[in-house]
N, C-alpha and C. Protein backbone atom coordinates (compact mmCIF):
# COMPACT_ATOMS: atom_id res chain seq x y z
N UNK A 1 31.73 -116.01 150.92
CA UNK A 1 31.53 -114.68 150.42
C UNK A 1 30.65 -114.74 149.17
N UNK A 2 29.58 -113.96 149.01
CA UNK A 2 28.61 -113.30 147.95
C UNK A 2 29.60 -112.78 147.07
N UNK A 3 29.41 -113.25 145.70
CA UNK A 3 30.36 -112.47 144.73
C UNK A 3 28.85 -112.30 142.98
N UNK A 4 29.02 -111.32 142.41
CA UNK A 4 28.04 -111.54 141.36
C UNK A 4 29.13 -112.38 140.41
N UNK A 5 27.82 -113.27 139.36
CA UNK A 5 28.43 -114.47 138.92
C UNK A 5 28.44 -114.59 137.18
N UNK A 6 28.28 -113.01 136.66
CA UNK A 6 27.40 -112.85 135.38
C UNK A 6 28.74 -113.25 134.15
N UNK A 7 30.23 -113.41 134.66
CA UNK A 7 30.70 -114.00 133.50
C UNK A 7 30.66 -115.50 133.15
N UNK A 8 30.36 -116.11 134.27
CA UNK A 8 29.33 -117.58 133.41
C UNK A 8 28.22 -117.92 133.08
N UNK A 9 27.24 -116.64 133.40
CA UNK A 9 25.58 -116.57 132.41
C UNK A 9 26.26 -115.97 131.40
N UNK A 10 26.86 -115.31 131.12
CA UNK A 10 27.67 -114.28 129.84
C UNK A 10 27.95 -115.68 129.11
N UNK A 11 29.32 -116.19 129.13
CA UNK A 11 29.13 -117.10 128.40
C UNK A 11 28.56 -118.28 128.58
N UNK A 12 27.20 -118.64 128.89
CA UNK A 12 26.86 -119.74 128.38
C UNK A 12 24.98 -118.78 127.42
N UNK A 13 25.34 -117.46 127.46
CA UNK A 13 24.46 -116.99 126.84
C UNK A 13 25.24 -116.44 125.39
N UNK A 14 26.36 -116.67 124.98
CA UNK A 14 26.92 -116.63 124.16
C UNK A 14 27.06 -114.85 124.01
N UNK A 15 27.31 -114.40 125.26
CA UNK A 15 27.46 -112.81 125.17
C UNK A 15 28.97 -112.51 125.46
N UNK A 16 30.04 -112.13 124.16
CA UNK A 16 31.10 -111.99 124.32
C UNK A 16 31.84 -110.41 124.73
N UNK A 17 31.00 -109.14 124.24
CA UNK A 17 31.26 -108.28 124.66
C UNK A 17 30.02 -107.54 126.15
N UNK A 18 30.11 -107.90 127.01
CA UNK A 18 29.56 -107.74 128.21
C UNK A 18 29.16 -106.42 128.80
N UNK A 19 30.21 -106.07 128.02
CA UNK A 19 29.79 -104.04 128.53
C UNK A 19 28.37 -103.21 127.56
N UNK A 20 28.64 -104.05 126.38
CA UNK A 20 27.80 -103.75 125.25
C UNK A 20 26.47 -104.11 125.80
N UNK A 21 26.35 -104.98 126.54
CA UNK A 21 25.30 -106.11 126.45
C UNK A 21 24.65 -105.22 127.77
N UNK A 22 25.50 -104.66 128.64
CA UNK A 22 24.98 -104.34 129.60
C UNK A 22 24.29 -103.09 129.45
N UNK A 23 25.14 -102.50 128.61
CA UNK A 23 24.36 -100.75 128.42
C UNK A 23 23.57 -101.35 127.34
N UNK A 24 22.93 -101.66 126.04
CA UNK A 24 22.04 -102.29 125.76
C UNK A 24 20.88 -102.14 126.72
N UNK A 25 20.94 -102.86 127.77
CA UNK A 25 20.30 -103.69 129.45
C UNK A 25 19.36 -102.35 129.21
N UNK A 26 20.16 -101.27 129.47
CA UNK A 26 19.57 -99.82 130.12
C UNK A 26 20.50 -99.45 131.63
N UNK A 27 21.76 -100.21 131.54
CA UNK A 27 22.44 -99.82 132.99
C UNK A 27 22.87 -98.77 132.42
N UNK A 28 23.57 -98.05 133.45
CA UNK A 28 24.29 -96.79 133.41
C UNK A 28 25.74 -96.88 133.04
N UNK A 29 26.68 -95.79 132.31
CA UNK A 29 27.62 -96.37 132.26
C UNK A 29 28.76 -96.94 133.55
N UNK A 30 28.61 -96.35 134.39
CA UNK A 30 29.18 -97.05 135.79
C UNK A 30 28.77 -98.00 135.82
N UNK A 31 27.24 -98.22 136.52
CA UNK A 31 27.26 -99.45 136.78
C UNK A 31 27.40 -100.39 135.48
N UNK A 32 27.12 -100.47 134.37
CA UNK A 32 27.68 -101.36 133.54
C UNK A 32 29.26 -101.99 133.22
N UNK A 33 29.65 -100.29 133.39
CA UNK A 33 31.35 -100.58 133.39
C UNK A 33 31.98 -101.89 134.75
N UNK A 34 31.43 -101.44 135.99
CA UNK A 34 32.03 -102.22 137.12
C UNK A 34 31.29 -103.48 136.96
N UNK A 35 30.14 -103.79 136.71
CA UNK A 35 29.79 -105.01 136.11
C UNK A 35 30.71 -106.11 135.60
N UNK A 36 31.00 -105.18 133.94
CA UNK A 36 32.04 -105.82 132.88
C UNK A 36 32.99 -106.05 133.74
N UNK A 37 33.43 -105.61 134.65
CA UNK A 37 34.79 -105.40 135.29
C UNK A 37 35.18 -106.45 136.42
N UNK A 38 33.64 -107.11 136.91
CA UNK A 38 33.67 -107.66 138.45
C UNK A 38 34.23 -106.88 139.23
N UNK A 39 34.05 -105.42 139.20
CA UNK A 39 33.93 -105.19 140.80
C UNK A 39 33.05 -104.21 141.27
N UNK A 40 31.99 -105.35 141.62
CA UNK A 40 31.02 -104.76 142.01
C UNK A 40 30.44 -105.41 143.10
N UNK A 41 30.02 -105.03 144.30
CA UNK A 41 29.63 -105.21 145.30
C UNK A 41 28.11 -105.17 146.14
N UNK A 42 27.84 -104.26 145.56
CA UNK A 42 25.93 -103.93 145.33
C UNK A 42 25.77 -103.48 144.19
N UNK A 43 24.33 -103.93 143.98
CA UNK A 43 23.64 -103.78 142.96
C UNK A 43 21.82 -103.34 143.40
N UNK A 44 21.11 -102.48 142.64
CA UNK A 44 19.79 -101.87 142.86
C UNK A 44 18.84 -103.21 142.44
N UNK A 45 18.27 -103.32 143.01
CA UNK A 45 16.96 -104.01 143.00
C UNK A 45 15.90 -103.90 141.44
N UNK A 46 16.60 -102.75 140.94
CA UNK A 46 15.76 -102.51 139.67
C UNK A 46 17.03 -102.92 138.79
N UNK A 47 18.36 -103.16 138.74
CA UNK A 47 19.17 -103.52 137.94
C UNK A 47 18.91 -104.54 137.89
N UNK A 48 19.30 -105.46 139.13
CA UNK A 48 18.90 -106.88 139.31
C UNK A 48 17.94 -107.48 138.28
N UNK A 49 16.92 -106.93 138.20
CA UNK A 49 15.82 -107.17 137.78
C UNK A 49 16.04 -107.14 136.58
N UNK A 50 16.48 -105.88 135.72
CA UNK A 50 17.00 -105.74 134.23
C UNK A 50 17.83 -107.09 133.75
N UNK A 51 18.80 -107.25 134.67
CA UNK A 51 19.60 -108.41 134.65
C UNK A 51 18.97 -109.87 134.14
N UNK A 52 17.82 -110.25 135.34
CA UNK A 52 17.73 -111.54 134.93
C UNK A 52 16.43 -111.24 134.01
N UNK A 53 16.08 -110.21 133.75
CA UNK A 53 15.33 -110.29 132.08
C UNK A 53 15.95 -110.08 130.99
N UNK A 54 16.81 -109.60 131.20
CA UNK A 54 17.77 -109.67 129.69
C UNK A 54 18.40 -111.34 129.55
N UNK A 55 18.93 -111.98 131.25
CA UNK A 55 19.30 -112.97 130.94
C UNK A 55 18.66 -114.04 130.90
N UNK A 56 17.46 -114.16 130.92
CA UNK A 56 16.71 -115.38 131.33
C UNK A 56 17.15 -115.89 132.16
N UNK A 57 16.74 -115.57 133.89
CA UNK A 57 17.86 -115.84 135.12
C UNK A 57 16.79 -115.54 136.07
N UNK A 58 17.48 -115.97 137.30
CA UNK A 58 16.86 -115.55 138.64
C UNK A 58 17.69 -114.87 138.94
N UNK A 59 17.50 -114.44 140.37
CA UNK A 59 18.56 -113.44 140.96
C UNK A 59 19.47 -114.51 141.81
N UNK A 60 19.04 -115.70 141.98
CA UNK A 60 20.06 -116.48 142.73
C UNK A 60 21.12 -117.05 141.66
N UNK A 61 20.77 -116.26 140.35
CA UNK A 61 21.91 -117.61 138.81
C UNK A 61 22.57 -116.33 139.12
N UNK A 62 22.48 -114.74 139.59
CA UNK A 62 23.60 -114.17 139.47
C UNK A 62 24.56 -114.13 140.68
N UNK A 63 24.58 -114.98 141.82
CA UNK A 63 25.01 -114.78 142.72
C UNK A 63 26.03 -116.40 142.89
N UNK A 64 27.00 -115.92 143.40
CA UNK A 64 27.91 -117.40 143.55
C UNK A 64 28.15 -116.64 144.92
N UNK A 65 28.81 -118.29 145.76
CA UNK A 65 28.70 -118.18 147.28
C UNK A 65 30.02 -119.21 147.45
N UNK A 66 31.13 -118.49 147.67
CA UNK A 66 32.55 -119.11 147.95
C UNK A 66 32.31 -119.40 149.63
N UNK A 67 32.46 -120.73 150.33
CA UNK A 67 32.46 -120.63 152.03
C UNK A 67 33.74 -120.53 152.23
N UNK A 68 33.30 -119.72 153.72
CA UNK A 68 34.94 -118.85 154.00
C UNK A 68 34.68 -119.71 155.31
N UNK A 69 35.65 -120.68 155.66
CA UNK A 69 35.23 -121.26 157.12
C UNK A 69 34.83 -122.86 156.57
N UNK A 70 34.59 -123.43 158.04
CA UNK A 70 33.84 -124.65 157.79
C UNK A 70 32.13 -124.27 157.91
N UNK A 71 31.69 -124.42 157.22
CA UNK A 71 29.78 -124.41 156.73
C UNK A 71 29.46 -125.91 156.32
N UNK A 72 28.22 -126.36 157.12
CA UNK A 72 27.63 -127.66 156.63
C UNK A 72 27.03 -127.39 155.43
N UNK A 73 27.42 -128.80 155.21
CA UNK A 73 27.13 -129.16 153.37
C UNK A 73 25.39 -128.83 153.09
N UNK A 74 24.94 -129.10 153.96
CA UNK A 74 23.64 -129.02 153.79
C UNK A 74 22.79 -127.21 154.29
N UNK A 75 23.73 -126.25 154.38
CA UNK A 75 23.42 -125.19 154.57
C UNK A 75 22.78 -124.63 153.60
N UNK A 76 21.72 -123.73 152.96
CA UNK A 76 20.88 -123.44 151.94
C UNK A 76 22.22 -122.48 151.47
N UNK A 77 23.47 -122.00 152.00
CA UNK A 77 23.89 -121.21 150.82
C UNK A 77 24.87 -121.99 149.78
N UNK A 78 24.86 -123.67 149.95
CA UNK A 78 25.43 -124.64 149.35
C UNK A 78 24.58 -124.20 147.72
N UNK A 79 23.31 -124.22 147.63
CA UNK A 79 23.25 -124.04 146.74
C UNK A 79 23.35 -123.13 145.23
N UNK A 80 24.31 -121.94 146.06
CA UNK A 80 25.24 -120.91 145.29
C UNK A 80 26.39 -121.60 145.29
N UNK A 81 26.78 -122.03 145.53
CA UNK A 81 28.23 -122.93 145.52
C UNK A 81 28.55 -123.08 144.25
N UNK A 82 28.74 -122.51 142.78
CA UNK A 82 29.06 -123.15 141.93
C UNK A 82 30.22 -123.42 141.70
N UNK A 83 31.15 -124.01 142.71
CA UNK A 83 32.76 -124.27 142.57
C UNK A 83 32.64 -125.74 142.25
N UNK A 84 31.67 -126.54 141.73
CA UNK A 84 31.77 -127.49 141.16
C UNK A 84 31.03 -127.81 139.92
N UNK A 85 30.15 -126.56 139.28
CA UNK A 85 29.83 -126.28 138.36
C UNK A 85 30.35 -126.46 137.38
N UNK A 86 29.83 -127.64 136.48
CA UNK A 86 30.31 -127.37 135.12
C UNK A 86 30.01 -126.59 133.99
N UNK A 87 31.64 -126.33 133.15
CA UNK A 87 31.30 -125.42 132.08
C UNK A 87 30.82 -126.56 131.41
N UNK A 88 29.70 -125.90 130.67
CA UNK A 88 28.61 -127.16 129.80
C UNK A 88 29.16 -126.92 128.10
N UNK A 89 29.53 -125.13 127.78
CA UNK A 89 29.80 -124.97 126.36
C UNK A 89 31.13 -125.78 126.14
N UNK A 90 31.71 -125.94 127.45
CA UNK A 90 33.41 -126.71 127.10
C UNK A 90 32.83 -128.28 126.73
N UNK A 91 31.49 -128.60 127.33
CA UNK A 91 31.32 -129.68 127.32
C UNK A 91 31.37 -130.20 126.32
N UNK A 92 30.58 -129.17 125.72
CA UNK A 92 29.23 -129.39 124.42
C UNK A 92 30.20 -129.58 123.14
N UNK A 93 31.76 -128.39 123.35
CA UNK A 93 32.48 -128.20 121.98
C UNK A 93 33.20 -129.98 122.10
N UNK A 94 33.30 -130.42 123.30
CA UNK A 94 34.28 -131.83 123.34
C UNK A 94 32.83 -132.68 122.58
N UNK A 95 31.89 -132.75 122.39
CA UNK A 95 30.86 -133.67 121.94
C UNK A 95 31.25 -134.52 120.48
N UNK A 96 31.45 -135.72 120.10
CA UNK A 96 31.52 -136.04 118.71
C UNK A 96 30.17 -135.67 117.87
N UNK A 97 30.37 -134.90 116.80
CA UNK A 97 29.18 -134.81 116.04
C UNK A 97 27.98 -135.97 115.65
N UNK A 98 28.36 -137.13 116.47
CA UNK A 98 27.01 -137.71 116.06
C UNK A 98 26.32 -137.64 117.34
N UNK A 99 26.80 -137.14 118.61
CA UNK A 99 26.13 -137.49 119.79
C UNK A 99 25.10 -135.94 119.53
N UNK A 100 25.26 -135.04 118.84
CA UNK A 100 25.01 -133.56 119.14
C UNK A 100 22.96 -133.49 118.37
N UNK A 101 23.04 -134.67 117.65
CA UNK A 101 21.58 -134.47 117.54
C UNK A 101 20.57 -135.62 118.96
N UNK A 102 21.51 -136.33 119.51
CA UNK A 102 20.91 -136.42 120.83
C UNK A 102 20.57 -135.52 122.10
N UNK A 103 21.68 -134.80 121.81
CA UNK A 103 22.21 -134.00 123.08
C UNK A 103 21.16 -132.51 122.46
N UNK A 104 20.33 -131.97 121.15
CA UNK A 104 19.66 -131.50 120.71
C UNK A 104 18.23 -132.19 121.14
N UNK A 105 18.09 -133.12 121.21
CA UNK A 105 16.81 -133.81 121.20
C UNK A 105 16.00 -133.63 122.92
N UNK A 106 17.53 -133.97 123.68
CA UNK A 106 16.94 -133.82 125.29
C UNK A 106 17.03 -132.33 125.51
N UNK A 107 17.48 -131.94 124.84
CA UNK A 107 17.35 -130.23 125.25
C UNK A 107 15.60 -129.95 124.77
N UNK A 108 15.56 -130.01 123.96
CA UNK A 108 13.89 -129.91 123.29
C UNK A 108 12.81 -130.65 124.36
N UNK A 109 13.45 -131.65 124.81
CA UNK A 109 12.55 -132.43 125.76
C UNK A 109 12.43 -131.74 126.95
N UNK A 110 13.65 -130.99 127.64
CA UNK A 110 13.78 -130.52 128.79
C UNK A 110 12.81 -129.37 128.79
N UNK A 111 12.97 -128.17 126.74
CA UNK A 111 12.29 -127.13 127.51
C UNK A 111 10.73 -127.02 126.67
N UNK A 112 10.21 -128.35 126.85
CA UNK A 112 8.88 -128.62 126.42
C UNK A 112 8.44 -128.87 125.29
N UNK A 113 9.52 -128.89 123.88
CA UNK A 113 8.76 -128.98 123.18
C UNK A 113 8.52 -130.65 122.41
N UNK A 114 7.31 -130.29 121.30
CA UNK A 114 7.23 -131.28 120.71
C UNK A 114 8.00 -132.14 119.66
């Protein structure tokens, strides 16, 4: 099952009030409210869109894909699968403070800079 996936871009975008963040967006208050809420089932093509520009996202980071059944591992909707996804901020808070200017350094490397 297709489920939207925005309370783990929420927090790993460090966005704690979600409803705020959404009307902010320019959603409506419905659709923002059922958002905040997870229950929501469709979404407009122009929200979507609001979405992964506010979040720095694709439309596939808002979508998680639970298999209902047996599905081969190698099926393309494996790669919504985030039921083995790690939380990275749980990671990051377990880090000893001397590893955190490494773990700063490959991040800089990853998103290009010098």
């Amino acid at each position: 099952m297709l489920t939207f996936n925005l309370d783990t871009i929420c927090r790993a975008r460090g966005i704690k009030r979600k409803y705020a963040f959404l009307a902010k967006v320019g959603l409506t208050y419905r659709v923002a409210r059922r958002l905040a809420d997870g229950d929501t089932q469709s979404l407009r093509t122009s929200h979507i869109e609001k979405l992964c520009l506010a979040l720095h996202c694709t439309p596939n980071d808002l979508l998680q894909w639970t298999p209902e059944g047996d599905v081969s591992r190698d099926h393309p909707l494996q790669a919504l699968n985030r039921e083995h996804q790690l939380d990275v901020l749980k990671e990051i808070n377990e880090l000893p403070l001397d590893k955190l200017g490494e773990l700063k350094a490959t991040l800089d490397e990853l998103k290009g800079k010098d």
